[in-house]
PDB file of N, CA and C in Angstrom:
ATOM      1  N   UNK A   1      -2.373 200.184 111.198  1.00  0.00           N
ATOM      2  CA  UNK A   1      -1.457 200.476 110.148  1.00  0.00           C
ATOM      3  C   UNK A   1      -1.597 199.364 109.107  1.00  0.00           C
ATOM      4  N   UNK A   2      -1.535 199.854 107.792  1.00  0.00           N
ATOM      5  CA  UNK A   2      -1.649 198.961 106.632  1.00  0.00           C
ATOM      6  C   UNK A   2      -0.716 198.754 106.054  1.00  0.00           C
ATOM      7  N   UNK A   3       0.316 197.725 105.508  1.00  0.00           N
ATOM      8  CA  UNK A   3       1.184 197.206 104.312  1.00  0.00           C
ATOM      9  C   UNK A   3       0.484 197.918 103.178  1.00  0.00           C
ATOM     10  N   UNK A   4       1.896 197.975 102.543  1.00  0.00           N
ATOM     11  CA  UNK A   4       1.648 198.644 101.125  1.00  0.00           C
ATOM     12  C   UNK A   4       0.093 197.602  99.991  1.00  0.00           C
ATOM     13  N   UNK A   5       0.457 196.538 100.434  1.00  0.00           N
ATOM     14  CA  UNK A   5      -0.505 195.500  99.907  1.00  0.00           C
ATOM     15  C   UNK A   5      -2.250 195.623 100.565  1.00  0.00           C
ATOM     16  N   UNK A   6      -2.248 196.259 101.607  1.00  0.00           N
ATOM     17  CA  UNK A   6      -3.928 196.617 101.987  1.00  0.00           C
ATOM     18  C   UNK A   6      -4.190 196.131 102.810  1.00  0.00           C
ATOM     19  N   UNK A   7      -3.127 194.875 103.445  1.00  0.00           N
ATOM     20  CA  UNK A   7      -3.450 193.936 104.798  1.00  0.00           C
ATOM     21  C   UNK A   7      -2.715 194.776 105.762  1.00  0.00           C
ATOM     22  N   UNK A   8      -3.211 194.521 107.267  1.00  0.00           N
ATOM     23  CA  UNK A   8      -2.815 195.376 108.226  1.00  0.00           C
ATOM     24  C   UNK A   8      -1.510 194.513 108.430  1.00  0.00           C
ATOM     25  N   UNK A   9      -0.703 195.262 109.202  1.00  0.00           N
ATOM     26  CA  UNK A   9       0.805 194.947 109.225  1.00  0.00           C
ATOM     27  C   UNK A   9       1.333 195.276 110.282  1.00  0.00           C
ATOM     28  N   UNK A  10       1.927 194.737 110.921  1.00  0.00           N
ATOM     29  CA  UNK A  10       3.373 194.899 112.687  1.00  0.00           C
ATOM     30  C   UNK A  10       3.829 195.877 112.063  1.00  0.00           C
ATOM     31  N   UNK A  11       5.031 196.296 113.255  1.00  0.00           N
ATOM     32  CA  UNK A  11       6.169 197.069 113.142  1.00  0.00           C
ATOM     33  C   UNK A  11       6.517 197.930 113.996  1.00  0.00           C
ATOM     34  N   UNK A  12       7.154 198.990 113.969  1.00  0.00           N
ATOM     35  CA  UNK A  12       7.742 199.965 115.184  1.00  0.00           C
ATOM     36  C   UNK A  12       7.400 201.505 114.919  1.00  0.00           C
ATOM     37  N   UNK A  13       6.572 201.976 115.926  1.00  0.00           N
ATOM     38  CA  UNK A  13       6.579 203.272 115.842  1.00  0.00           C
ATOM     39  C   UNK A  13       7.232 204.244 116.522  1.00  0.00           C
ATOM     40  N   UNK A  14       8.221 204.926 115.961  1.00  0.00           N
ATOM     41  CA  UNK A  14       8.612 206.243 116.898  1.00  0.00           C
ATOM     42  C   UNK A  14       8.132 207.466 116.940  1.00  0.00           C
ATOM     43  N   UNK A  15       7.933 207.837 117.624  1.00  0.00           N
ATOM     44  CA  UNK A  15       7.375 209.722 117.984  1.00  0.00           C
ATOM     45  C   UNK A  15       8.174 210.177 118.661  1.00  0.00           C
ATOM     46  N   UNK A  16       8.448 211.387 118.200  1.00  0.00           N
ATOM     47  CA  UNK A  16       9.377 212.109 118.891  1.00  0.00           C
ATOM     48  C   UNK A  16       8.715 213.657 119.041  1.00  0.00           C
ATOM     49  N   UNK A  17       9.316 214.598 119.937  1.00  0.00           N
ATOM     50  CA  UNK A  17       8.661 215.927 119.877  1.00  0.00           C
ATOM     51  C   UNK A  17       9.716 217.021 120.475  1.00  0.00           C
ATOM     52  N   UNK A  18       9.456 218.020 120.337  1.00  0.00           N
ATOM     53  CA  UNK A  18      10.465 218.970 120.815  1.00  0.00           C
ATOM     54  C   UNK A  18       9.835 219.333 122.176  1.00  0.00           C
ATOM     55  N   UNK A  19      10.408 220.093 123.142  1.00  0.00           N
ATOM     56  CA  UNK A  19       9.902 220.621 124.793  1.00  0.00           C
ATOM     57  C   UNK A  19       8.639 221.931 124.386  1.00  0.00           C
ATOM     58  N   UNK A  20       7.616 221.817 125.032  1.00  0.00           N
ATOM     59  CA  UNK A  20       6.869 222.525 124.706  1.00  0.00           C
ATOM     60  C   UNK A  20       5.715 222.527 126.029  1.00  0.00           C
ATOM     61  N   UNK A  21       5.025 223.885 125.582  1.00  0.00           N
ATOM     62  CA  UNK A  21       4.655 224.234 126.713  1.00  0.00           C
ATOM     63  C   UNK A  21       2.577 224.219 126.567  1.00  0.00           C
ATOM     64  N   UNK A  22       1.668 223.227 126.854  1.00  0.00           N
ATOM     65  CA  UNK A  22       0.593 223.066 126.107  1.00  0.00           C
ATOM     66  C   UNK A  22       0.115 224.098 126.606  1.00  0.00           C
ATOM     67  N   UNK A  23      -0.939 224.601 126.081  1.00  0.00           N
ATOM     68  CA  UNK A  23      -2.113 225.991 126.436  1.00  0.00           C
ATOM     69  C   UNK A  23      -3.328 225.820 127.734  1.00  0.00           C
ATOM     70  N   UNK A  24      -2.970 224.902 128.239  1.00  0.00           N
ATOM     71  CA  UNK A  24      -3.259 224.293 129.495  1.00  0.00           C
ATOM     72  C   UNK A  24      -2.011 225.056 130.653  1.00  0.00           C
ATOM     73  N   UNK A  25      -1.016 225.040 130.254  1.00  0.00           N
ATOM     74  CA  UNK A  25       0.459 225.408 130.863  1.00  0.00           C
ATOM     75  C   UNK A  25       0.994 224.089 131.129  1.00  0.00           C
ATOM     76  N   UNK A  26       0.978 223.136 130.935  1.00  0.00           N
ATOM     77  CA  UNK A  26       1.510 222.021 130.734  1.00  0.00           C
ATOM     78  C   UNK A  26       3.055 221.732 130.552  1.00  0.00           C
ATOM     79  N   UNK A  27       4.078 221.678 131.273  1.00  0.00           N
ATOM     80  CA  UNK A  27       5.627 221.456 130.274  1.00  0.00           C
ATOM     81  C   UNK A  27       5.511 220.042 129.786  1.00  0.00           C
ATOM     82  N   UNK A  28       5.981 220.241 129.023  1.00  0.00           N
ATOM     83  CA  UNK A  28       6.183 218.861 128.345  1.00  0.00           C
ATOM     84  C   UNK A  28       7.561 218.928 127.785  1.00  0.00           C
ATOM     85  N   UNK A  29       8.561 218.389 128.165  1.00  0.00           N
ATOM     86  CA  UNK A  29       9.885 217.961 127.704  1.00  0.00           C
ATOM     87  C   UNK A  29      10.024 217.420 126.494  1.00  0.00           C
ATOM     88  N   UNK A  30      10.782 217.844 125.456  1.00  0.00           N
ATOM     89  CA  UNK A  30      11.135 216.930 124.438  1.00  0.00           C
ATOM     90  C   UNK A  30      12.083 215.776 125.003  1.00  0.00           C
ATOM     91  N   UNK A  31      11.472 214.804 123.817  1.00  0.00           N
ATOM     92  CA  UNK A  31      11.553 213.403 124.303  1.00  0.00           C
ATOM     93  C   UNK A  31      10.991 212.521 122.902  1.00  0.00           C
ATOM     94  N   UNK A  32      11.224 211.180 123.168  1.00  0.00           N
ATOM     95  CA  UNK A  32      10.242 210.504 122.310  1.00  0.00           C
ATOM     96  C   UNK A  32      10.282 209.411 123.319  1.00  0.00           C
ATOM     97  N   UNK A  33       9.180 208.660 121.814  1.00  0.00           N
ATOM     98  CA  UNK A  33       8.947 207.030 122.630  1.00  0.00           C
ATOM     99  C   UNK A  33       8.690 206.139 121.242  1.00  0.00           C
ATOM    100  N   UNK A  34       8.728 204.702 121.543  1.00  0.00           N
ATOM    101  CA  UNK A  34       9.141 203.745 120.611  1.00  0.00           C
ATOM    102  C   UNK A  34       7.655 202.800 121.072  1.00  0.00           C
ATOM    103  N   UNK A  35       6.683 202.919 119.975  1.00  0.00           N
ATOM    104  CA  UNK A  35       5.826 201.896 120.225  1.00  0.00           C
ATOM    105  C   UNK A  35       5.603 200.637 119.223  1.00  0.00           C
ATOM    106  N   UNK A  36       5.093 199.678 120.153  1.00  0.00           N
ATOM    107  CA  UNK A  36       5.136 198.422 118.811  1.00  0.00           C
ATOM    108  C   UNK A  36       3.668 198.800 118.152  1.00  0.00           C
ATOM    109  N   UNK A  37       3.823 198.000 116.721  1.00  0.00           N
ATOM    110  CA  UNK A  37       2.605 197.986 115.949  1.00  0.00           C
ATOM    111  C   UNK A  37       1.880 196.718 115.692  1.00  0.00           C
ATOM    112  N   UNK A  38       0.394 196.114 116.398  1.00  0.00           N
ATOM    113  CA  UNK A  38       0.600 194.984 116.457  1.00  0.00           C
ATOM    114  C   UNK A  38       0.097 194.171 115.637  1.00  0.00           C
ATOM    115  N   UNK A  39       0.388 193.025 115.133  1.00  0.00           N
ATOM    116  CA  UNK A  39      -0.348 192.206 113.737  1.00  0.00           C
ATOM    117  C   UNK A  39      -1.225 192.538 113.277  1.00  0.00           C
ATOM    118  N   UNK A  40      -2.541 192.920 113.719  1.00  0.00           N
ATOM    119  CA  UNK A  40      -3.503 193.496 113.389  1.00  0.00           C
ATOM    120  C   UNK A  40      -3.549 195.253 113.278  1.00  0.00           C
ATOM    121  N   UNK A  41      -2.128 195.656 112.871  1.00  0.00           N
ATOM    122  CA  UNK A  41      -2.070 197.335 112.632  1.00  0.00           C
ATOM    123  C   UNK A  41      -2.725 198.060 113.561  1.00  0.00           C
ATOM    124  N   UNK A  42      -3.060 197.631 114.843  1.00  0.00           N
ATOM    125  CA  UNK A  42      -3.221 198.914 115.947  1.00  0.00           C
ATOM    126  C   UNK A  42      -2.170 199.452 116.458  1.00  0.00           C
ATOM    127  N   UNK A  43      -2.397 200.314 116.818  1.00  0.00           N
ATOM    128  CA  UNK A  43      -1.530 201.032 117.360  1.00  0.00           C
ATOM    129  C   UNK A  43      -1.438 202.395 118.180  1.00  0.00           C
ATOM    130  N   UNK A  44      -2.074 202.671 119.673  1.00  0.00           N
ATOM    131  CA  UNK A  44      -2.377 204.012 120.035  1.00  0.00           C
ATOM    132  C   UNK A  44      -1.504 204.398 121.073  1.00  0.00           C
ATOM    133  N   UNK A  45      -1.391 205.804 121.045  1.00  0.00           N
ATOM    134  CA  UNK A  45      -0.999 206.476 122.250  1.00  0.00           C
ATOM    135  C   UNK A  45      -1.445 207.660 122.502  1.00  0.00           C
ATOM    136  N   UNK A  46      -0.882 208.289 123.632  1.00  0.00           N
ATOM    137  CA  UNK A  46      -1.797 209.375 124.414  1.00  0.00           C
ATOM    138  C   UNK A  46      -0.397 210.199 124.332  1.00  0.00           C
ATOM    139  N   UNK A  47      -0.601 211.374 123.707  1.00  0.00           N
ATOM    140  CA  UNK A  47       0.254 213.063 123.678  1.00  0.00           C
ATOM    141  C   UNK A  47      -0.548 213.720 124.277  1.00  0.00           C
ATOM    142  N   UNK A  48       0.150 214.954 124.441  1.00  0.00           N
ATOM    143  CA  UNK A  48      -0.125 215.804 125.128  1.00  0.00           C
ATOM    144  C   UNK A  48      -0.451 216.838 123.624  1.00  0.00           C
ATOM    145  N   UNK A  49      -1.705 217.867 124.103  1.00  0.00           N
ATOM    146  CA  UNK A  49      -2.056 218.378 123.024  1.00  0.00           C
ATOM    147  C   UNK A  49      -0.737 219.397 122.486  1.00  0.00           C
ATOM    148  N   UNK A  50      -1.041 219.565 121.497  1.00  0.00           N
ATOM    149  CA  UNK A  50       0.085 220.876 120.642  1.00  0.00           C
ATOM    150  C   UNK A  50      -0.420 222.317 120.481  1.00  0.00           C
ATOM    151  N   UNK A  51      -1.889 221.977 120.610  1.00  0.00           N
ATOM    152  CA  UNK A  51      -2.908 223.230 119.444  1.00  0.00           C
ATOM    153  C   UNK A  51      -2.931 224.350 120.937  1.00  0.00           C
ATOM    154  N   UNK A  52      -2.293 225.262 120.395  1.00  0.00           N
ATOM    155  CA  UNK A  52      -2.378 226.453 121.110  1.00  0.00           C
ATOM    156  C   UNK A  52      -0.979 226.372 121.907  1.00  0.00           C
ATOM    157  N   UNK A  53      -0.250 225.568 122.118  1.00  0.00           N
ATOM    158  CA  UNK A  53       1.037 225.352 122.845  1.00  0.00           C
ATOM    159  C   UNK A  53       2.016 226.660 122.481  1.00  0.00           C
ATOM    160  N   UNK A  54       3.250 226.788 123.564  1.00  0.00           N
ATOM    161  CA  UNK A  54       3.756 227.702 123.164  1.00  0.00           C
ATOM    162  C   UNK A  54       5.244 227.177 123.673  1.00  0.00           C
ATOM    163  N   UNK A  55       6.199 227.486 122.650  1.00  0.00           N
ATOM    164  CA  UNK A  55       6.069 228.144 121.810  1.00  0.00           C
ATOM    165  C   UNK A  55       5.306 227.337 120.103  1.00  0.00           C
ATOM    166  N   UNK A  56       4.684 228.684 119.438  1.00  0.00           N
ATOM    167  CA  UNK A  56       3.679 227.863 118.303  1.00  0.00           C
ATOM    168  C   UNK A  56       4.128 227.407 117.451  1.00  0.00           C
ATOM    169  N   UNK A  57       3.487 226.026 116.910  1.00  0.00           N
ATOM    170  CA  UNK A  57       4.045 225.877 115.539  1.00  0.00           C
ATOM    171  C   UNK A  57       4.976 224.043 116.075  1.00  0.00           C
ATOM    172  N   UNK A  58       5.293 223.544 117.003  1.00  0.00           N
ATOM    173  CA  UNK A  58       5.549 222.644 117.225  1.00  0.00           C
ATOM    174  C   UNK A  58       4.974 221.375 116.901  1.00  0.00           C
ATOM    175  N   UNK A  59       5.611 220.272 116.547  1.00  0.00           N
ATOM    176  CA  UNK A  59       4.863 219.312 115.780  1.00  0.00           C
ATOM    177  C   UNK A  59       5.518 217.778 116.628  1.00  0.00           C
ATOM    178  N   UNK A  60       4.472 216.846 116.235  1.00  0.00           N
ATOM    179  CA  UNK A  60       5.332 215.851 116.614  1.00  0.00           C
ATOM    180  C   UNK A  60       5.687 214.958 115.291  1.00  0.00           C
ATOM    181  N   UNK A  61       6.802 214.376 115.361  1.00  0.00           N
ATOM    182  CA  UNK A  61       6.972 214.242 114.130  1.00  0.00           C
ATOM    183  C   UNK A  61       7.155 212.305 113.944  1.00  0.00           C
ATOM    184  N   UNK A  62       6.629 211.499 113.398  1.00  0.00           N
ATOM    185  CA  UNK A  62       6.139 209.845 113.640  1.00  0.00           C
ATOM    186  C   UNK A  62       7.241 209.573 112.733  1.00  0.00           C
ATOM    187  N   UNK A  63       8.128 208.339 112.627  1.00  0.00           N
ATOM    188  CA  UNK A  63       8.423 207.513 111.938  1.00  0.00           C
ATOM    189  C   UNK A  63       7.971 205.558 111.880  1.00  0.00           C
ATOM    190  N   UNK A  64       7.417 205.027 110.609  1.00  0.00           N
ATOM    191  CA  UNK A  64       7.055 203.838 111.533  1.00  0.00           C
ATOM    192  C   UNK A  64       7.986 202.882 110.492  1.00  0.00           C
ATOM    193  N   UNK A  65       7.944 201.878 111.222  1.00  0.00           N
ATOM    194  CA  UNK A  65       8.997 200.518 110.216  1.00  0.00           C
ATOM    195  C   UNK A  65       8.055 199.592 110.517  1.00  0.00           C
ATOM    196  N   UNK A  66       7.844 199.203 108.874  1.00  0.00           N
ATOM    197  CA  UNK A  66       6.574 197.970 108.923  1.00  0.00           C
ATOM    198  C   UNK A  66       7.296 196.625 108.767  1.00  0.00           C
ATOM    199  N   UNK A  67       6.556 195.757 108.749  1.00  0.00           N
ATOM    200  CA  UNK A  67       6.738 193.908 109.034  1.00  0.00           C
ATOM    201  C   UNK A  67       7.901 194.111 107.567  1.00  0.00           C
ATOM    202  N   UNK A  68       7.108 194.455 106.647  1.00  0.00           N
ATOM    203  CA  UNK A  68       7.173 194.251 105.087  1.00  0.00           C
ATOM    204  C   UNK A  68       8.613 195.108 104.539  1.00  0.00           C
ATOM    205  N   UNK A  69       9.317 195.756 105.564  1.00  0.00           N
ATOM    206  CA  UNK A  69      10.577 196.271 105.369  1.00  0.00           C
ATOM    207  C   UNK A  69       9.846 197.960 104.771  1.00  0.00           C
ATOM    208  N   UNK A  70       9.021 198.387 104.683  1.00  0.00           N
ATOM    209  CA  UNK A  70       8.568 199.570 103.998  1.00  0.00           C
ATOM    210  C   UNK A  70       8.668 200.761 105.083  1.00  0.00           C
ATOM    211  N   UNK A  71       8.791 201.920 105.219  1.00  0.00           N
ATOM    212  CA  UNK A  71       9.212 202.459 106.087  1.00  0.00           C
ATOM    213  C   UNK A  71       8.292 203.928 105.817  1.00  0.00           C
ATOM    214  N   UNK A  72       8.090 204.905 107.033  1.00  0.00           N
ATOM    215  CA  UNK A  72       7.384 206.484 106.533  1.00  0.00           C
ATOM    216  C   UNK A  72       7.949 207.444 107.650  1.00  0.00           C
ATOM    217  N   UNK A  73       7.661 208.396 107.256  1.00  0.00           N
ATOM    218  CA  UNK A  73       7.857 209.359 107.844  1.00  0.00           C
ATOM    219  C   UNK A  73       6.576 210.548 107.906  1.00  0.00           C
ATOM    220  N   UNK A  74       6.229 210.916 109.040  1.00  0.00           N
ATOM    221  CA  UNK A  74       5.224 211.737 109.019  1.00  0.00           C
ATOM    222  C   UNK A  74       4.915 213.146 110.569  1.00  0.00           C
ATOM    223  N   UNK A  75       4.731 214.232 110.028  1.00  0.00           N
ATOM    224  CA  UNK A  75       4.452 215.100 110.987  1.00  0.00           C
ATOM    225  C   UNK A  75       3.039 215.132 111.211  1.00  0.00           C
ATOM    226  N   UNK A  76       2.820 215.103 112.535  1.00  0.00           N
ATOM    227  CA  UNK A  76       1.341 214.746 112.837  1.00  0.00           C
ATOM    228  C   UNK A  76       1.522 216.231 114.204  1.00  0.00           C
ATOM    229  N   UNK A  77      -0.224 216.962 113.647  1.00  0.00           N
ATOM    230  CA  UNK A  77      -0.827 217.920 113.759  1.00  0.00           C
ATOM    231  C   UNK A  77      -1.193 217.695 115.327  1.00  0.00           C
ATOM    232  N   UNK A  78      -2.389 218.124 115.462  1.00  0.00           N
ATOM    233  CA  UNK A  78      -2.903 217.894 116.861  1.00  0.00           C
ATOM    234  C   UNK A  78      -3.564 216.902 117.163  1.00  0.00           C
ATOM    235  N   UNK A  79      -2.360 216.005 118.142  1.00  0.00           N
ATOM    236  CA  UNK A  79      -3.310 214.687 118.634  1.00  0.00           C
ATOM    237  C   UNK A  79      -4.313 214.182 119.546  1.00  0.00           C
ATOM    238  N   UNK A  80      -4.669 215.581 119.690  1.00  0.00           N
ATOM    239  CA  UNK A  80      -6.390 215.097 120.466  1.00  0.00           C
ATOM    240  C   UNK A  80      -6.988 214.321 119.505  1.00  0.00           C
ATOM    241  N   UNK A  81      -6.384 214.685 117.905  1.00  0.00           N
ATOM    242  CA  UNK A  81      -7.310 214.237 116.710  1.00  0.00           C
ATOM    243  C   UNK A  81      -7.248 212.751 116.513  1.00  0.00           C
ATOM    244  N   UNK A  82      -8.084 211.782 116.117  1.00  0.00           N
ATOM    245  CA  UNK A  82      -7.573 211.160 115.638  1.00  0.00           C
ATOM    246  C   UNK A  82      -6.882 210.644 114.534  1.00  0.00           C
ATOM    247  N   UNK A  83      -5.769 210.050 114.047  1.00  0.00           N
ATOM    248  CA  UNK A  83      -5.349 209.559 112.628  1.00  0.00           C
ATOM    249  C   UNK A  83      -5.369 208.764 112.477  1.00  0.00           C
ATOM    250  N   UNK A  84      -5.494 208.729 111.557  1.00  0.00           N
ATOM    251  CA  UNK A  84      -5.238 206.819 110.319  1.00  0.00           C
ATOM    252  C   UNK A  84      -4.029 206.868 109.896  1.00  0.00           C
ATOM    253  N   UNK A  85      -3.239 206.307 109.686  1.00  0.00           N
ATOM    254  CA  UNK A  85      -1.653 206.300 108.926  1.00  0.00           C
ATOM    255  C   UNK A  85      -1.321 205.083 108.129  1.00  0.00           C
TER     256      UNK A  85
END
């Protein structure tokens, strides 16, 4: 993760998701989780896929709070994928 300024930056990530059922048959409970972001802007975790889940159309949805007080909000697609944020 990057500061508005271009240097990588700390902070807190939340993900959250609704109960859903992956195309594997998978349950997955809605829930979230709170990860740190660390000085050097890494930051990974492991979901459970979405793409094909049922019921469709479920998202997980990220909020992160950076070092620098700057804050986002973002719905993220299928995380087999990887993202940049």
């Amino acid at each position: 993760m990057y500061l508005a300024n271009g240097q990588p930056g700390a902070g807190t990530l939340v993900i959250s998701w609704p109960g859903f059922t992956t195309a594997a048959g998978q349950d997955v409970a809605a829930d979230s989780m709170t990860v740190t972001i660390a000085p050097d802007g890494f930051v990974s975790v492991n979901l459970a896929p979405n793409q094909g889940a049922t019921p469709a159309g479920e998202y997980y949805t990220a909020v992160y709070y950076m070092s620098d007080g700057h804050g986002e909000h973002a719905v993220l697609g299928d995380p087999a994928a990887q993202m940049r944020l």
